[in-house]
C-alpha atoms as a PDB file:
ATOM      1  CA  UNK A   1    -138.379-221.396 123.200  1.00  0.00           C
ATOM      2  CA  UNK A   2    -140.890-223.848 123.807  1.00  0.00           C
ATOM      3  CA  UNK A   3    -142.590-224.862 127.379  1.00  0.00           C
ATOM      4  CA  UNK A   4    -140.201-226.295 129.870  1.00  0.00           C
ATOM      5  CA  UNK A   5    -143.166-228.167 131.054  1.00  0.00           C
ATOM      6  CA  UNK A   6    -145.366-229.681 128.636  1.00  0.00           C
ATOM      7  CA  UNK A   7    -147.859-231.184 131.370  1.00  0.00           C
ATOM      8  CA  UNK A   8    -149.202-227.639 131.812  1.00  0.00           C
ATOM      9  CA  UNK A   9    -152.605-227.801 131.267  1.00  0.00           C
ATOM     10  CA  UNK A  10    -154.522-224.359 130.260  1.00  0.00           C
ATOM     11  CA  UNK A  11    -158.191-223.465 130.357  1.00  0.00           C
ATOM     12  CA  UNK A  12    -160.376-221.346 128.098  1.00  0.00           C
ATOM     13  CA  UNK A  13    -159.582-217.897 128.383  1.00  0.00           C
ATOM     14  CA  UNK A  14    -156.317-218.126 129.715  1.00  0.00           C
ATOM     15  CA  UNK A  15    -153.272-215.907 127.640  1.00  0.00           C
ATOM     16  CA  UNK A  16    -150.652-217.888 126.375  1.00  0.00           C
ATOM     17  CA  UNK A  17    -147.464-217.099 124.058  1.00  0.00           C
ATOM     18  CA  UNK A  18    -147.898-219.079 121.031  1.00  0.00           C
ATOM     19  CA  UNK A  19    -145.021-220.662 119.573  1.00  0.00           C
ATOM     20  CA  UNK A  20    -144.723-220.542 116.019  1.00  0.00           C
ATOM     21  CA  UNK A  21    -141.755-221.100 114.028  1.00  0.00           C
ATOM     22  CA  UNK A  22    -140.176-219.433 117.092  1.00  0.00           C
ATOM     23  CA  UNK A  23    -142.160-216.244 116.874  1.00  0.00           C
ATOM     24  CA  UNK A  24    -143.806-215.893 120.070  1.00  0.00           C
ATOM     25  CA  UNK A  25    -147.190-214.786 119.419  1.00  0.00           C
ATOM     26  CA  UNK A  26    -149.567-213.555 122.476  1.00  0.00           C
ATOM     27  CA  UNK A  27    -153.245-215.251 122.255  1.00  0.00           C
ATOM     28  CA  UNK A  28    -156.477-216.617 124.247  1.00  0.00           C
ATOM     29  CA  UNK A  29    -157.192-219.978 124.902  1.00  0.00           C
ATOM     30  CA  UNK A  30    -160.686-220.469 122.976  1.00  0.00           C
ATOM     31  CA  UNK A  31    -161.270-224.520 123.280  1.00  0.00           C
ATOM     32  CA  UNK A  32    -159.337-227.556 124.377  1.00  0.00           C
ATOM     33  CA  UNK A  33    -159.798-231.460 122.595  1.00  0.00           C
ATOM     34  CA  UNK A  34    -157.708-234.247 122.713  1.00  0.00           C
ATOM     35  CA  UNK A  35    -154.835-232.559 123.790  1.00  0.00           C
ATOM     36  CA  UNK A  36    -154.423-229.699 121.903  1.00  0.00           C
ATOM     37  CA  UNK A  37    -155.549-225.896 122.251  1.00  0.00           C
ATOM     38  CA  UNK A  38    -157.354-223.760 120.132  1.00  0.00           C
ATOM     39  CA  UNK A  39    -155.475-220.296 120.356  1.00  0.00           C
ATOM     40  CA  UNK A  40    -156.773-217.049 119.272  1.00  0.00           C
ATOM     41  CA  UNK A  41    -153.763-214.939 118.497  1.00  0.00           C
ATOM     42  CA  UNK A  42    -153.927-211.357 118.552  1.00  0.00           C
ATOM     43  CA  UNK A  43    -152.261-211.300 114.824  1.00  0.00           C
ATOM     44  CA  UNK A  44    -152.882-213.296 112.147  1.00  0.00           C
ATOM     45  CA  UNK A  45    -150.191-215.801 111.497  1.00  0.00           C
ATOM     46  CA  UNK A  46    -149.440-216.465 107.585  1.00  0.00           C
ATOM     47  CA  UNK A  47    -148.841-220.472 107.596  1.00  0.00           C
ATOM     48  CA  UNK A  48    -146.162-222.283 105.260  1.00  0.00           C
ATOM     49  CA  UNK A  49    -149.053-222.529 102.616  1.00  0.00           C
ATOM     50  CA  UNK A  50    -149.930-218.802 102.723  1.00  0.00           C
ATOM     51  CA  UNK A  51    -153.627-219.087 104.022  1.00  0.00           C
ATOM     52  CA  UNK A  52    -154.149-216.531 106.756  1.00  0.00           C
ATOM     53  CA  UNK A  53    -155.354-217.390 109.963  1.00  0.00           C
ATOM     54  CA  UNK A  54    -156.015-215.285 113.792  1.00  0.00           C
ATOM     55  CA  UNK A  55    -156.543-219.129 115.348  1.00  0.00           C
ATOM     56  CA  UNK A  56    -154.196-222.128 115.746  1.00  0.00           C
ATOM     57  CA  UNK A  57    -154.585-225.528 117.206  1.00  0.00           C
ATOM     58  CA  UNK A  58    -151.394-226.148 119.345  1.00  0.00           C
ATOM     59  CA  UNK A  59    -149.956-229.080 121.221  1.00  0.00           C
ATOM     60  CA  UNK A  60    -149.408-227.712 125.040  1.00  0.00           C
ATOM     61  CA  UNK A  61    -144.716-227.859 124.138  1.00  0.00           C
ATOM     62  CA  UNK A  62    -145.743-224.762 121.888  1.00  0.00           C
ATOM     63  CA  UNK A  63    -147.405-222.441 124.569  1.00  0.00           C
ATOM     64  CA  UNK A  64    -146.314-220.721 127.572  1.00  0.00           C
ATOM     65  CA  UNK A  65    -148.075-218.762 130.171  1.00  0.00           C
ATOM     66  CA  UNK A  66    -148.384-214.968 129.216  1.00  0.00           C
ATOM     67  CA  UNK A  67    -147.984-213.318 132.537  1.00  0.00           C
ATOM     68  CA  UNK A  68    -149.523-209.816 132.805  1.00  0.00           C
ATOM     69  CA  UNK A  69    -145.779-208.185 132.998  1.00  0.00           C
ATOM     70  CA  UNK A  70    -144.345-205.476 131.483  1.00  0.00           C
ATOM     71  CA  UNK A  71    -142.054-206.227 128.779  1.00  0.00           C
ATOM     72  CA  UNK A  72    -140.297-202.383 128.194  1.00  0.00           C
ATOM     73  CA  UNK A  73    -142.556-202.340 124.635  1.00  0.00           C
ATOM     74  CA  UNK A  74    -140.713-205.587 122.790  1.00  0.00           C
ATOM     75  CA  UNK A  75    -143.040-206.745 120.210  1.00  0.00           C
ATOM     76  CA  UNK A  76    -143.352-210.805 119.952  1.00  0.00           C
ATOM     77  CA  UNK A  77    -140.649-211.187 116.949  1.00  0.00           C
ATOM     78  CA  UNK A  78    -138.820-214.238 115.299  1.00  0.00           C
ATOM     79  CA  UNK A  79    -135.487-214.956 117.320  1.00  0.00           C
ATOM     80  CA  UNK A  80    -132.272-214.194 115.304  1.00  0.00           C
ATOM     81  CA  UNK A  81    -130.740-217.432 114.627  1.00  0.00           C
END
Protein backbone atom coordinates (compact mmCIF):
# COMPACT_ATOMS: atom_id res chain seq x y z
CA UNK A 1 0.00 0.00 0.00
CA UNK A 2 1.63 3.08 -0.72
CA UNK A 3 0.72 6.79 0.72
CA UNK A 4 -2.67 8.04 -0.26
CA UNK A 5 -1.07 11.37 -0.07
CA UNK A 6 2.20 11.83 -1.51
CA UNK A 7 2.45 15.69 -0.52
CA UNK A 8 3.11 14.53 3.05
CA UNK A 9 6.10 15.97 4.01
CA UNK A 10 8.13 14.25 7.09
CA UNK A 11 10.88 15.60 9.29
CA UNK A 12 13.95 13.99 10.84
CA UNK A 13 13.06 11.74 13.43
CA UNK A 14 9.69 11.10 12.56
CA UNK A 15 8.58 6.95 12.23
CA UNK A 16 7.41 6.02 9.05
CA UNK A 17 6.38 2.50 7.40
CA UNK A 18 8.68 1.97 4.63
CA UNK A 19 7.42 0.56 1.58
CA UNK A 20 9.43 -1.91 -0.03
CA UNK A 21 8.40 -4.32 -2.53
CA UNK A 22 5.20 -4.15 -0.44
CA UNK A 23 6.79 -5.19 2.81
CA UNK A 24 6.03 -2.55 5.16
CA UNK A 25 9.03 -1.94 7.09
CA UNK A 26 8.91 0.44 10.37
CA UNK A 27 11.95 3.14 10.35
CA UNK A 28 13.23 6.81 11.40
CA UNK A 29 13.46 9.58 9.27
CA UNK A 30 17.40 10.38 9.38
CA UNK A 31 17.77 13.26 6.49
CA UNK A 32 15.66 14.80 3.78
CA UNK A 33 17.25 16.21 0.02
CA UNK A 34 15.63 16.90 -2.99
CA UNK A 35 12.68 15.16 -2.28
CA UNK A 36 13.47 12.06 -0.98
CA UNK A 37 14.02 10.59 2.68
CA UNK A 38 16.70 8.87 4.16
CA UNK A 39 15.01 6.03 6.31
CA UNK A 40 16.61 4.06 8.95
CA UNK A 41 14.71 0.82 9.13
CA UNK A 42 14.71 -1.18 12.10
CA UNK A 43 15.77 -4.41 9.83
CA UNK A 44 18.00 -4.61 7.27
CA UNK A 45 16.39 -4.88 3.91
CA UNK A 46 18.30 -7.34 1.34
CA UNK A 47 17.94 -5.25 -2.11
CA UNK A 48 17.39 -6.99 -5.66
CA UNK A 49 21.30 -7.09 -5.91
CA UNK A 50 21.81 -8.79 -2.52
CA UNK A 51 23.87 -5.96 -0.72
CA UNK A 52 22.47 -5.49 2.76
CA UNK A 53 21.40 -2.35 3.97
CA UNK A 54 19.44 -0.84 7.63
CA UNK A 55 18.97 2.69 5.44
CA UNK A 56 16.98 3.56 2.28
CA UNK A 57 16.45 6.69 0.35
CA UNK A 58 12.65 6.83 -0.44
CA UNK A 59 10.43 9.05 -2.53
CA UNK A 60 7.55 10.39 0.06
CA UNK A 61 4.49 7.57 -2.30
CA UNK A 62 6.63 4.82 -0.41
CA UNK A 63 6.16 5.97 3.31
CA UNK A 64 3.37 6.31 5.60
CA UNK A 65 3.04 7.67 9.03
CA UNK A 66 3.78 4.97 11.78
CA UNK A 67 1.32 5.90 14.43
CA UNK A 68 2.25 4.76 17.97
CA UNK A 69 -0.82 2.05 17.90
CA UNK A 70 -1.04 -1.22 18.84
CA UNK A 71 -1.09 -3.63 16.14
CA UNK A 72 -2.19 -7.15 18.28
CA UNK A 73 1.81 -8.32 17.61
CA UNK A 74 1.64 -8.47 13.46
CA UNK A 75 5.10 -8.27 12.28
CA UNK A 76 5.62 -5.87 9.02
CA UNK A 77 5.43 -8.89 6.32
CA UNK A 78 5.14 -9.04 2.41
CA UNK A 79 1.30 -8.98 1.43
CA UNK A 80 0.06 -12.31 -0.12
CA UNK A 81 -0.61 -11.58 -3.62
Amino acid sequence: MTNSNPKHTYQVGDAVLANLNDARIPGVVEEEHDGKYLVRLADPWTNDAGLKSDTQWLSPELLEPNVNVETGGEQALPRPS
